[in-house]
N, C-alpha and C. Protein backbone atom coordinates (compact mmCIF):
# COMPACT_ATOMS: atom_id res chain seq x y z
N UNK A 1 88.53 418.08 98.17
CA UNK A 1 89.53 419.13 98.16
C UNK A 1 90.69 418.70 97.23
N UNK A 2 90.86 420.06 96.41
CA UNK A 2 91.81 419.20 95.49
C UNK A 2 93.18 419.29 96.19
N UNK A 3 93.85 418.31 95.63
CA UNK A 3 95.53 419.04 95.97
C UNK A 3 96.14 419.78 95.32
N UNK A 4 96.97 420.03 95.97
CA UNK A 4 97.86 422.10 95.60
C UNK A 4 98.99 421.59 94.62
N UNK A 5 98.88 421.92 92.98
CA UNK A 5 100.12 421.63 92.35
C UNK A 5 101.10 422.50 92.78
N UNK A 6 102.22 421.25 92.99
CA UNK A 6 103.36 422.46 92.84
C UNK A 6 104.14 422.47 91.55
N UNK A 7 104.69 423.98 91.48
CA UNK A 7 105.30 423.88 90.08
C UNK A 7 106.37 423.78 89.61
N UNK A 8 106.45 423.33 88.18
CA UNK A 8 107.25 422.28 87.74
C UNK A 8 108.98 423.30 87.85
N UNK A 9 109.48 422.38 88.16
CA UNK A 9 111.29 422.55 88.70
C UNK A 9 112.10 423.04 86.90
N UNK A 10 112.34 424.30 87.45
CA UNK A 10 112.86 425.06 86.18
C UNK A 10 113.74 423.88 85.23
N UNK A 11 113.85 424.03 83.90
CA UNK A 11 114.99 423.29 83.15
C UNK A 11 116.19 423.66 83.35
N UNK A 12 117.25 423.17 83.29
CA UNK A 12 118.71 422.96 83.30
C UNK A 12 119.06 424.68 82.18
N UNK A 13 118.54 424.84 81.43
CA UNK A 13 119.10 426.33 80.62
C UNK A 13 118.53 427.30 81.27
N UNK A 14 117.14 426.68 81.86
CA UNK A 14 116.56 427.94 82.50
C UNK A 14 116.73 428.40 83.97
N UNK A 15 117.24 426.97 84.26
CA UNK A 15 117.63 427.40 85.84
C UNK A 15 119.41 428.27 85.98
N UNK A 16 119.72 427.94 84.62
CA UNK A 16 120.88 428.46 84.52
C UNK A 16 120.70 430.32 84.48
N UNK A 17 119.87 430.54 83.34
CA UNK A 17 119.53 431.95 83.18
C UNK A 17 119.02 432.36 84.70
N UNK A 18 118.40 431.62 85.44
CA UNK A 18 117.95 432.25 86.45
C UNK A 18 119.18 432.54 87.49
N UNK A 19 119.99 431.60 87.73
CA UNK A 19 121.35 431.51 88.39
C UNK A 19 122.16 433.26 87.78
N UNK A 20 121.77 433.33 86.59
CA UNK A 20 122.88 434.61 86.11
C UNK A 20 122.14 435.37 86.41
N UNK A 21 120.75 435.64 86.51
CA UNK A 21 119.85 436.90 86.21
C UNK A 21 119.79 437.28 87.61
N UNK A 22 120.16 436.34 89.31
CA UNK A 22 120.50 436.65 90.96
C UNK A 22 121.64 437.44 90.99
N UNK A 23 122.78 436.51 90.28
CA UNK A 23 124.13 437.38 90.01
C UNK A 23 124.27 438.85 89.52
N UNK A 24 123.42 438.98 88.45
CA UNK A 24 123.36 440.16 87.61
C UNK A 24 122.92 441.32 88.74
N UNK A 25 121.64 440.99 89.45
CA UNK A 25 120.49 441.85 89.78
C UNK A 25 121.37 442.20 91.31
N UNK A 26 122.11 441.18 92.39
CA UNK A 26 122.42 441.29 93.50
C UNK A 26 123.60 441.43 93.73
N UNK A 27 124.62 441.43 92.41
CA UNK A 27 126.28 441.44 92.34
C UNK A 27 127.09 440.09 92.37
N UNK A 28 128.18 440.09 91.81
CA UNK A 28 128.68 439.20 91.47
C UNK A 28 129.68 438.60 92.56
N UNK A 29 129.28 439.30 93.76
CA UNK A 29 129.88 438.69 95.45
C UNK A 29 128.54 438.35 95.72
N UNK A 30 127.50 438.12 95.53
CA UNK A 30 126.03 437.76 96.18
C UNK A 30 125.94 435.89 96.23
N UNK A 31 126.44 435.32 94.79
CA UNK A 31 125.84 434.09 94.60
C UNK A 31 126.99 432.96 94.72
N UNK A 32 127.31 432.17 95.25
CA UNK A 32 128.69 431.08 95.17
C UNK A 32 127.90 429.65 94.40
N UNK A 33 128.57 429.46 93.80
CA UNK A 33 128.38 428.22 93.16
C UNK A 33 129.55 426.79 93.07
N UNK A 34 129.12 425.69 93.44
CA UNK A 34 129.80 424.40 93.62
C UNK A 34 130.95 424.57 94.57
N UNK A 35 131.93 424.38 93.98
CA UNK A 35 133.26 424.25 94.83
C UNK A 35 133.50 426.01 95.37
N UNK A 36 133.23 427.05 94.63
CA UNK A 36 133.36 428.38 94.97
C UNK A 36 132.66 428.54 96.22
N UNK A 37 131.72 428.09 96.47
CA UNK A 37 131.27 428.15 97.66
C UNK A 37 131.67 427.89 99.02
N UNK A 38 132.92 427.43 98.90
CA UNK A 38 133.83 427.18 100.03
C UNK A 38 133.83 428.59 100.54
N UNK A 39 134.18 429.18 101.99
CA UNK A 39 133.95 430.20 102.74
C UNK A 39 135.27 430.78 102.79
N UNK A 40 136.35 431.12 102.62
CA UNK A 40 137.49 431.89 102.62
C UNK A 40 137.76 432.24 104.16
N UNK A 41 138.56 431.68 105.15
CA UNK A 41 138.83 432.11 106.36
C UNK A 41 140.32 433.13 106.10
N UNK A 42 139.77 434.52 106.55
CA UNK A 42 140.92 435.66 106.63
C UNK A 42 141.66 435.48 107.99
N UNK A 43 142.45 435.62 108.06
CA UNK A 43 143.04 435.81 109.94
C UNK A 43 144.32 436.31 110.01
N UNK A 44 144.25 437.46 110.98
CA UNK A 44 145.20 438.47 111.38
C UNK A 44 145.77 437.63 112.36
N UNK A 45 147.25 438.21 112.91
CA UNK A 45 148.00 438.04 113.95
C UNK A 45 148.58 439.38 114.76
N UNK A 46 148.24 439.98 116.02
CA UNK A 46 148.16 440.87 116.49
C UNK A 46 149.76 440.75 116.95
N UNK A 47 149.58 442.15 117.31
CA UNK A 47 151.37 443.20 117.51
C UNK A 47 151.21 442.77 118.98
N UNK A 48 150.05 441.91 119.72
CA UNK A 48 150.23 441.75 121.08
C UNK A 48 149.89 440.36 120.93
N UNK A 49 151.34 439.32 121.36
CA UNK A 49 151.29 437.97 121.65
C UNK A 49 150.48 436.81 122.46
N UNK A 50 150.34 437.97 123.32
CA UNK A 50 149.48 437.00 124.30
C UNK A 50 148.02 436.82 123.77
N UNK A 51 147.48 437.95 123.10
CA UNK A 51 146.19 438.32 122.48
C UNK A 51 145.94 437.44 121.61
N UNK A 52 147.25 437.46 120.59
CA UNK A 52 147.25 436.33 119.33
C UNK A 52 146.56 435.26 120.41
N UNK A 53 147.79 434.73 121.17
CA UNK A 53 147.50 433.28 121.64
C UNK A 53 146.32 433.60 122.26
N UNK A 54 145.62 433.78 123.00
CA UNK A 54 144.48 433.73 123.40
C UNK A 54 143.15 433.47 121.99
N UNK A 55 143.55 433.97 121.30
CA UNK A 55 142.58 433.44 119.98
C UNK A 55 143.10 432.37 118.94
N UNK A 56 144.25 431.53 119.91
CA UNK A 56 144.18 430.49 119.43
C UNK A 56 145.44 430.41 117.97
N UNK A 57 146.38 431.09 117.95
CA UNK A 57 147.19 431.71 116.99
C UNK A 57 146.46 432.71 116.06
N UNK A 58 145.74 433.11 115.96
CA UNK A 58 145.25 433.97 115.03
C UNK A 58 144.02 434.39 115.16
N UNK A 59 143.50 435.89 114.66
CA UNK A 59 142.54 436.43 115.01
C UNK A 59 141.01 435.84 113.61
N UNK A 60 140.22 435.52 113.67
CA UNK A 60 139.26 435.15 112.22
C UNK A 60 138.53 436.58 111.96
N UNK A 61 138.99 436.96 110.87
CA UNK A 61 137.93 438.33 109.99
C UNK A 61 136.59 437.67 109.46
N UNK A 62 136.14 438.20 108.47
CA UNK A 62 134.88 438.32 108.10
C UNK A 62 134.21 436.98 108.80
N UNK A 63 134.16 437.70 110.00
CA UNK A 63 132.83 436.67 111.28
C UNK A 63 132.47 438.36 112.15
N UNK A 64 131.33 437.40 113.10
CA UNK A 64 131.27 438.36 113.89
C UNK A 64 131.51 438.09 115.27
N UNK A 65 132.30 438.86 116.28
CA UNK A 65 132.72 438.49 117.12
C UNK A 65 131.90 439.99 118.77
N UNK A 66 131.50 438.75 119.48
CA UNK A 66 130.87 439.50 120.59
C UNK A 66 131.24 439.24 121.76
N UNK A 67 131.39 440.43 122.71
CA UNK A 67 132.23 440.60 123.69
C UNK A 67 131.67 441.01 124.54
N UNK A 68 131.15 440.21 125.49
CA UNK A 68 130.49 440.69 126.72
C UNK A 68 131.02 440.31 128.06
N UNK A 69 130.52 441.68 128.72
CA UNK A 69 131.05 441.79 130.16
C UNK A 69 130.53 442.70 131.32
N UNK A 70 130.84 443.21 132.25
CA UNK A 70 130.60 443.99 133.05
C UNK A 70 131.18 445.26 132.49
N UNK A 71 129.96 446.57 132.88
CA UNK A 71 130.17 447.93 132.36
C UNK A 71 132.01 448.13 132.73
N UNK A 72 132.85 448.80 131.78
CA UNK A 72 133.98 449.51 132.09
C UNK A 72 134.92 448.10 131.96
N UNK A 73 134.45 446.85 131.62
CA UNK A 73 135.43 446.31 131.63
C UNK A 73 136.77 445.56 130.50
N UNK A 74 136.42 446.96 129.73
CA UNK A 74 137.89 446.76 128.63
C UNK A 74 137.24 445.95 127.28
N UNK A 75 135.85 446.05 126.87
CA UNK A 75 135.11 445.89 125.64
C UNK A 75 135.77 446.56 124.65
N UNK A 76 134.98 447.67 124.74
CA UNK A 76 135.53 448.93 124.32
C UNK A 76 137.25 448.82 123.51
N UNK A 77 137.55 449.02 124.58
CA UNK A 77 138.85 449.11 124.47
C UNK A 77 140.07 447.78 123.55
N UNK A 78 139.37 446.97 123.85
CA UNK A 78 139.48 445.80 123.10
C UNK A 78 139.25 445.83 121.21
N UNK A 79 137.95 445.97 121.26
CA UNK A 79 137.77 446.19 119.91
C UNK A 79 138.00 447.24 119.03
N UNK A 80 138.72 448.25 119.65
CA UNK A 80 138.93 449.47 119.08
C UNK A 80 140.93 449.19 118.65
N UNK A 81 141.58 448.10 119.41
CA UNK A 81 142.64 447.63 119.67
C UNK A 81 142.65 446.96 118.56
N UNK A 82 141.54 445.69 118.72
CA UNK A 82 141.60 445.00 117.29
C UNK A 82 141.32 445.81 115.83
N UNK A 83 140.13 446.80 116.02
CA UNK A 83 139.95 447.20 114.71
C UNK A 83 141.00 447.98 114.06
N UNK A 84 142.47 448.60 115.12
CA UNK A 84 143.64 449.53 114.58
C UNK A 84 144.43 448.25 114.14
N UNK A 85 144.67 447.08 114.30
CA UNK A 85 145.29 445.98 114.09
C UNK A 85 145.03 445.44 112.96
N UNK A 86 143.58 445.32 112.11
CA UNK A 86 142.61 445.23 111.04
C UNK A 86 143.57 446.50 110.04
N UNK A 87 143.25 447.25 110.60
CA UNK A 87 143.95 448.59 109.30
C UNK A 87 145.15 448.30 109.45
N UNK A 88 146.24 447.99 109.97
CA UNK A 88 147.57 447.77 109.82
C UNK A 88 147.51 446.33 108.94
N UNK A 89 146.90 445.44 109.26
CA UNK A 89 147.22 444.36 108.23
C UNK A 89 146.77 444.59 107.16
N UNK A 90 145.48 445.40 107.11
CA UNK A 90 145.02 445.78 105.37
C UNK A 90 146.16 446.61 104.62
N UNK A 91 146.80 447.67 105.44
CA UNK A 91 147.89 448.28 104.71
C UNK A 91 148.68 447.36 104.14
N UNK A 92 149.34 446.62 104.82
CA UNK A 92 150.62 445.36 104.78
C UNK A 92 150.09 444.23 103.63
N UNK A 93 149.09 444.16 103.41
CA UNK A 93 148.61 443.52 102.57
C UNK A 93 148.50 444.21 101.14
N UNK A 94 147.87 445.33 101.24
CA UNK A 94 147.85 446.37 99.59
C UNK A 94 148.63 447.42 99.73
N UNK A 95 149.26 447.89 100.57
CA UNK A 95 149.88 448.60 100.43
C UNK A 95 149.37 450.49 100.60
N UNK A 96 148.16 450.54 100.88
CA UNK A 96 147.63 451.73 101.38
C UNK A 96 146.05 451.24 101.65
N UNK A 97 145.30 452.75 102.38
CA UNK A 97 144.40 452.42 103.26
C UNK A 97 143.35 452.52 102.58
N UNK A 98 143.29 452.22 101.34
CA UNK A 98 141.82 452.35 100.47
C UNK A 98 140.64 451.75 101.52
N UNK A 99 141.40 449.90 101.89
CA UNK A 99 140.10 449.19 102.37
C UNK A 99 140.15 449.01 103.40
N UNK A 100 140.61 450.10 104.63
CA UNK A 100 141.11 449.94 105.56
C UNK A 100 140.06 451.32 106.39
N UNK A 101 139.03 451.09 106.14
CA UNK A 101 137.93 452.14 107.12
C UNK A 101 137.35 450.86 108.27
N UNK A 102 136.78 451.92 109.24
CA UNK A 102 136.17 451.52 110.82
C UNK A 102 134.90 452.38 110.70
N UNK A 103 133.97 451.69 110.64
CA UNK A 103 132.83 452.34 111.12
C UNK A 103 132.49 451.75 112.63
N UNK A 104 132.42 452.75 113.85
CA UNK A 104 132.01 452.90 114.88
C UNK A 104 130.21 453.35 114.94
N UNK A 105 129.47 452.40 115.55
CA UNK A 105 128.18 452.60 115.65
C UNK A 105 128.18 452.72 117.44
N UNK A 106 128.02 454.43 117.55
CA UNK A 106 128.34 454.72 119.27
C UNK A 106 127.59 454.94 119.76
N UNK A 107 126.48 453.90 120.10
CA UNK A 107 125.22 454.00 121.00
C UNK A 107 125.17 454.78 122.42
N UNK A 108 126.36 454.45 122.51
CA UNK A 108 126.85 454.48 124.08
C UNK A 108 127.36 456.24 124.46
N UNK A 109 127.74 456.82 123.23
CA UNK A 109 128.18 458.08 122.99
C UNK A 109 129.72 458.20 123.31
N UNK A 110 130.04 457.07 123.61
CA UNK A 110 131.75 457.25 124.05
C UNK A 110 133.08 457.29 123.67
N UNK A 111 132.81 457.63 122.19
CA UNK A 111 133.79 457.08 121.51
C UNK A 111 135.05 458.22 122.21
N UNK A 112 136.18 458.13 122.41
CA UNK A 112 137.18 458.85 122.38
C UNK A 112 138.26 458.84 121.82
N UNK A 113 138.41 460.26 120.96
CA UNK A 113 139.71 459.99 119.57
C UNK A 113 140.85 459.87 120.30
N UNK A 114 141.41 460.65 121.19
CA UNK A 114 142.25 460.06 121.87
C UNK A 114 142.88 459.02 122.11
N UNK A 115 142.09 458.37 122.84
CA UNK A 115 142.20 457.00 123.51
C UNK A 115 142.82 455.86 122.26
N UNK A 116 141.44 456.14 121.48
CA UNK A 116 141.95 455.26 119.88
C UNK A 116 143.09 455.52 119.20
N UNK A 117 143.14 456.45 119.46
CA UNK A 117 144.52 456.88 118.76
C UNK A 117 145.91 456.26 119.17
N UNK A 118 145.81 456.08 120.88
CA UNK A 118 146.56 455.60 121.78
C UNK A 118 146.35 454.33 121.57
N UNK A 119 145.39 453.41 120.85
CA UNK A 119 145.01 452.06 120.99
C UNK A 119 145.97 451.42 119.30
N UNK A 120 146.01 452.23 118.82
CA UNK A 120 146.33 452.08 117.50
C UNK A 120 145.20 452.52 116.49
N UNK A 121 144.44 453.01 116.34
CA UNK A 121 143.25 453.09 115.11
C UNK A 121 143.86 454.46 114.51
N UNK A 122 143.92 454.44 113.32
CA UNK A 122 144.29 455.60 112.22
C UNK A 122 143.11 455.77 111.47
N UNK A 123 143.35 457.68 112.33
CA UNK A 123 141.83 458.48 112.13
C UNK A 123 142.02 458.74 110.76
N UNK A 124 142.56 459.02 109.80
CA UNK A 124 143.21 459.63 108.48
C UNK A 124 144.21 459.09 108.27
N UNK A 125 144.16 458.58 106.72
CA UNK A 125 145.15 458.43 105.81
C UNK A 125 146.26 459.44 106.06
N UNK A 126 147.31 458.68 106.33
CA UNK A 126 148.19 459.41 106.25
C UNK A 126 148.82 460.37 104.79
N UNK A 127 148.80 459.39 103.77
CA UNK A 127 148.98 460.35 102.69
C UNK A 127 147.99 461.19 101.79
N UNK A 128 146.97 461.05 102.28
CA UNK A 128 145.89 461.86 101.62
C UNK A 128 144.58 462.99 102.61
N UNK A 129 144.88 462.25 103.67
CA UNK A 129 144.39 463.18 104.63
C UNK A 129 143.04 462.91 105.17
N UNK A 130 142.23 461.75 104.37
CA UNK A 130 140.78 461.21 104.33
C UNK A 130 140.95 460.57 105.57
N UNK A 131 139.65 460.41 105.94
CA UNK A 131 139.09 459.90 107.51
C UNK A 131 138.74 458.34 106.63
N UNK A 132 139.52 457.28 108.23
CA UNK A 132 139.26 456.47 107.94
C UNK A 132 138.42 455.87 108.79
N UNK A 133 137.94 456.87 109.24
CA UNK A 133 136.93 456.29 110.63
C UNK A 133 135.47 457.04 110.48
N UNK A 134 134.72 456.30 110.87
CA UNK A 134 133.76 457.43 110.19
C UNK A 134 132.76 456.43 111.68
N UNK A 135 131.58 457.32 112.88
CA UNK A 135 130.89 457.41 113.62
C UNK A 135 129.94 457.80 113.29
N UNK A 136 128.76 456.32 113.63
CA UNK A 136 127.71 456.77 113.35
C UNK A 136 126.80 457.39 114.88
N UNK A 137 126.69 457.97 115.12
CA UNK A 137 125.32 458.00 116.51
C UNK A 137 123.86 459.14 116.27
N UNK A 138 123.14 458.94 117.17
CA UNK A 138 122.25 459.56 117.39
C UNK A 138 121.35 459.06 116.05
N UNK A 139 121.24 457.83 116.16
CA UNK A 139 120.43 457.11 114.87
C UNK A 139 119.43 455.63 115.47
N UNK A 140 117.81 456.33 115.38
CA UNK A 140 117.41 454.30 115.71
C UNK A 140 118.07 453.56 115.32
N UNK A 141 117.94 452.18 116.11
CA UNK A 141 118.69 450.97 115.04
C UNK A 141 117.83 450.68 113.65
N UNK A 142 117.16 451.20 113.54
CA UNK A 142 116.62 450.70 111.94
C UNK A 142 117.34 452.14 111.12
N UNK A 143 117.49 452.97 111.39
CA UNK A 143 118.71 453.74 110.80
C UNK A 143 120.04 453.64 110.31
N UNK A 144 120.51 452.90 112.04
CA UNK A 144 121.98 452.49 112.56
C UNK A 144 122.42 451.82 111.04
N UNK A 145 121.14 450.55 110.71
CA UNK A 145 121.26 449.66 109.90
C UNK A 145 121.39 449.79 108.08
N UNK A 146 120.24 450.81 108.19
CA UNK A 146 120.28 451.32 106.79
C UNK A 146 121.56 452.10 106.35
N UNK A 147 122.12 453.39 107.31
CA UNK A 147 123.01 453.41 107.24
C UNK A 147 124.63 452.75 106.79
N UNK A 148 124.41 452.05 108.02
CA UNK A 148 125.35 450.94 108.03
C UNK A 148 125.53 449.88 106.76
N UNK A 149 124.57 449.22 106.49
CA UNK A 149 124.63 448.78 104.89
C UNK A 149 125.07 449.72 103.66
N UNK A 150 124.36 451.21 104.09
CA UNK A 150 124.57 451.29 102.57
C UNK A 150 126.46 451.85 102.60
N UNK A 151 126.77 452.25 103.62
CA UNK A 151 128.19 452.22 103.91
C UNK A 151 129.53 451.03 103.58
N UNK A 152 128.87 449.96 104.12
CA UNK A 152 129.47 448.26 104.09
C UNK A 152 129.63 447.88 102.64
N UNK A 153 128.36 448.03 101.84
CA UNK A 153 128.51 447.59 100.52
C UNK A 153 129.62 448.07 99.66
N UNK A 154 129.86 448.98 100.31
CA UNK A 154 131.08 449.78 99.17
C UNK A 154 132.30 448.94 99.28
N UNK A 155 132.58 447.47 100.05
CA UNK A 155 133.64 446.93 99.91
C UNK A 155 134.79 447.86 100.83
N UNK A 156 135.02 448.64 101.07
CA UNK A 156 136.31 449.38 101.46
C UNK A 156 135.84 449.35 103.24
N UNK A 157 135.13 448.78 103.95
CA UNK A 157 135.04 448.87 105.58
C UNK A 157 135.96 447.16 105.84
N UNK A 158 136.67 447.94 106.71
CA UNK A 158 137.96 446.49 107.21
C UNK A 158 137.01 445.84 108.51
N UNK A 159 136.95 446.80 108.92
CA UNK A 159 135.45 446.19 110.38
C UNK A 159 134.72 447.25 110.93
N UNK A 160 134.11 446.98 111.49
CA UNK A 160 132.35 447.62 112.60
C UNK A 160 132.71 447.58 113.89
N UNK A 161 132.43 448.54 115.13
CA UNK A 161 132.41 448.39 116.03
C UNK A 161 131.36 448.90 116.82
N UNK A 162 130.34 448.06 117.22
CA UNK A 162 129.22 448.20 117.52
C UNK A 162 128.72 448.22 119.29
N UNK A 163 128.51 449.85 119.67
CA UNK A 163 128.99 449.70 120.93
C UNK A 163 127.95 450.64 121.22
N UNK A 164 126.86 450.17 122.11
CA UNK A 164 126.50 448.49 122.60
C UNK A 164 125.44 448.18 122.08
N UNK A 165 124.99 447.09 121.61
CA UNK A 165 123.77 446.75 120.74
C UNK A 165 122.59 447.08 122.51
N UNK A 166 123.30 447.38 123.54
CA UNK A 166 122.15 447.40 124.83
C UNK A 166 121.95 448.36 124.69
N UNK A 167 122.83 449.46 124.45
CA UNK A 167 121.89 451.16 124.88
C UNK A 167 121.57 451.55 123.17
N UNK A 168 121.27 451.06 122.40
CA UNK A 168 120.80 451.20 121.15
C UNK A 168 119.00 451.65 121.54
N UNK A 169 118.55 452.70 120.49
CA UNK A 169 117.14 452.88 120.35
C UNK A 169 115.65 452.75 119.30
N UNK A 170 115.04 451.84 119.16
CA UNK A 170 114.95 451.34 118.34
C UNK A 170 113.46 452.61 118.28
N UNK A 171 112.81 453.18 117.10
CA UNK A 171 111.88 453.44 116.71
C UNK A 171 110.73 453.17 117.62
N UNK A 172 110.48 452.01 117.93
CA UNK A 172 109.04 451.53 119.04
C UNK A 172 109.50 451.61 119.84
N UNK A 173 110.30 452.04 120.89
CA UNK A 173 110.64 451.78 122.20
C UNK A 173 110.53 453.09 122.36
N UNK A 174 111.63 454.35 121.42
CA UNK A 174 111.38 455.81 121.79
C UNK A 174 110.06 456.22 120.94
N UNK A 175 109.30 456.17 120.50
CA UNK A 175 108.23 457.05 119.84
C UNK A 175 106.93 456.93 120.46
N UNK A 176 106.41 455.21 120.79
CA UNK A 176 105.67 454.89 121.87
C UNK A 176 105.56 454.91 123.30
N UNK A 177 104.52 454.50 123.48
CA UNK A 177 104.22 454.32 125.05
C UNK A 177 105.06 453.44 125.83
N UNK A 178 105.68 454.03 127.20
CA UNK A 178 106.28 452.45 127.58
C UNK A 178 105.34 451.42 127.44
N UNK A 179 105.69 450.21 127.23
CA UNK A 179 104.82 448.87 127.31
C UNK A 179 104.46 448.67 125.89
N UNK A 180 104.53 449.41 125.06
CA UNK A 180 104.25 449.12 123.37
C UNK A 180 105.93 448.50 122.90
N UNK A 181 106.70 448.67 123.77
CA UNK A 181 107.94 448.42 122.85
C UNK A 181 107.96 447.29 122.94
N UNK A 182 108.65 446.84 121.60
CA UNK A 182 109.03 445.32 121.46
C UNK A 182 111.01 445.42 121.54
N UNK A 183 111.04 445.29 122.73
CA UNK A 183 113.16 444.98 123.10
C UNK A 183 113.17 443.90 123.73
N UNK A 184 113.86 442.94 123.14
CA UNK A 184 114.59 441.87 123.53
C UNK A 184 115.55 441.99 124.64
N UNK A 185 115.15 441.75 125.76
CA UNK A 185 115.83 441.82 127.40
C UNK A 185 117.26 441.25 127.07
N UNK A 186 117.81 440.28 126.29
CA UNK A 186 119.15 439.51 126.16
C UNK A 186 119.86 440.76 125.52
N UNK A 187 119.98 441.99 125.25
CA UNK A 187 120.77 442.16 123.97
C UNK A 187 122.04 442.68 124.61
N UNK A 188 123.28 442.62 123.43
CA UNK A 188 124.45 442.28 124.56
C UNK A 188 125.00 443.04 123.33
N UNK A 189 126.75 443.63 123.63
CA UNK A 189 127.33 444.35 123.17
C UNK A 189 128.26 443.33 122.16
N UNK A 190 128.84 444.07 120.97
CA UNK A 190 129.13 442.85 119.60
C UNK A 190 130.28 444.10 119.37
N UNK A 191 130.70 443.20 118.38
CA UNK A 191 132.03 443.72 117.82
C UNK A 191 132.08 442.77 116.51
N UNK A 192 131.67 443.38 115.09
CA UNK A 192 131.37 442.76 114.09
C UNK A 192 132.56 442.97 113.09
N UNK A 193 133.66 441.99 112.41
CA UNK A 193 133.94 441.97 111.53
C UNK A 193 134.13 441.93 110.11
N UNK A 194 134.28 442.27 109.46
CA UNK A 194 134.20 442.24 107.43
C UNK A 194 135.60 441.71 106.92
C-alpha cells in the first residue's frame, strides 16, 4: 500500500496571493493577520449602576451572552434593557442611529412595543422616522438564520435578541413525524451581541 502524498505547502508569493484572493472573495473584515489579529474588546457602561457592577464595571459587546432562568423571570426584559442601552451608546459614539438597529428573533411571540419602549429601546430614528427594530417570527430556525445573516452582514445591527432558542422550530421537528426530529433537549434562551 502506497502512502498518501501530501501536497506540497504553497510558496511564500503564492501563499500570499492566496491570503488576498480569502480577503477579496469573503471581505476585508473576514481575514486578520499577525498582530491585527488581536480581538478588539467593545464595552458599554449602563444608565443602571448596579447592573454595570454586576458585570464587573462594564458590559462586553461583540460576544454572545446567554441568560437563563425560570419562565417569566426578567430574561426578556433584561435584554431588551441592554439592547436600548447598545443604541444609546452607538448614538454617543457617532452621533446618529445609522448602526444602532435590534433585530428581535421572537420565537416566543412576545415581543411587546410598549414595554420596550418603557425599557429604553428606540423603535425609530428619531430624525428620519426609520425603524430601528426590525422582528423576525414565524420562521424555522434554518430561516431564523438565513435571514438573520443576511440582515447582520450589513454592519449596521448594534445587537440580536434571541428569544428563546427553546420554543424555536426547526424544519424536522414540524414537517415530520414525531420521533424523526433531531432537537437537542439542552437548548436554552441567548441574548447575542455584535
Amino acid at each position: 500500500m502506497a502512502k498518501e502524498k501530501k501536497p506540497a505547502a504553497p510558496k511564500a508569493d503564492e501563499f500570499d496571493k492566496l491570503l488576498s484572493s480569502v480577503a477579496t472573495k469573503f471581505g476585508e473584515n473576514s481575514l486578520f493577520n499577525g498582530a491585527d489579529a488581536a480581538h478588539q474588546d467593545y464595552r458599554i457602561q449602563f444608565d443602571a449602576p448596579r447592573l454595570t457592577w454586576a458585570y464587573g464595571g462594564s458590559f462586553k459587546l461583540n460576544a454572545i451572552h446567554r441568560f437563563n432562568g425560570k419562565e417569566s423571570g426578567g430574561k426578556t426584559t433584561l435584554c431588551t434593557y441592554i439592547a436600548g442601552q447598545c443604541q444609546k451608546r452607538k448614538f454617543e459614539a457617532e452621533g446618529n442611529y445609522n448602526n444602532a438597529h435590534v433585530v428581535i428573533i421572537d420565537n416566543e411571540r412576545t415581543f411587546d412595543v410598549i414595554r420596550a419602549q418603557d425599557l429604553g429601546l428606540i423603535l425609530e430614528d428619531p430624525e428620519t422616522g426609520k425603524p430601528l427594530v426590525h422582528v423576525l417570527r414565524n420562521l424555522y430556525v434554518e430561516d431564523q438564520c438565513a435571514a438573520w445573516e443576511q440582515i447582520v452582514v450589513s454592519g449596521r445591527i448594534c445587537c440580536t435578541i434571541y428569544d428563546s432558542d427553546a420554543a424555536a422550530i426547526n424544519k424536522t421537528e414540524f414537517d415530520n413525524e414525531i420521533g424523526k426530529a433531531c432537537v437537542a433537549p439542552e437548548t436554552k434562551v441567548s441574548f447575542e451581541m455584535i
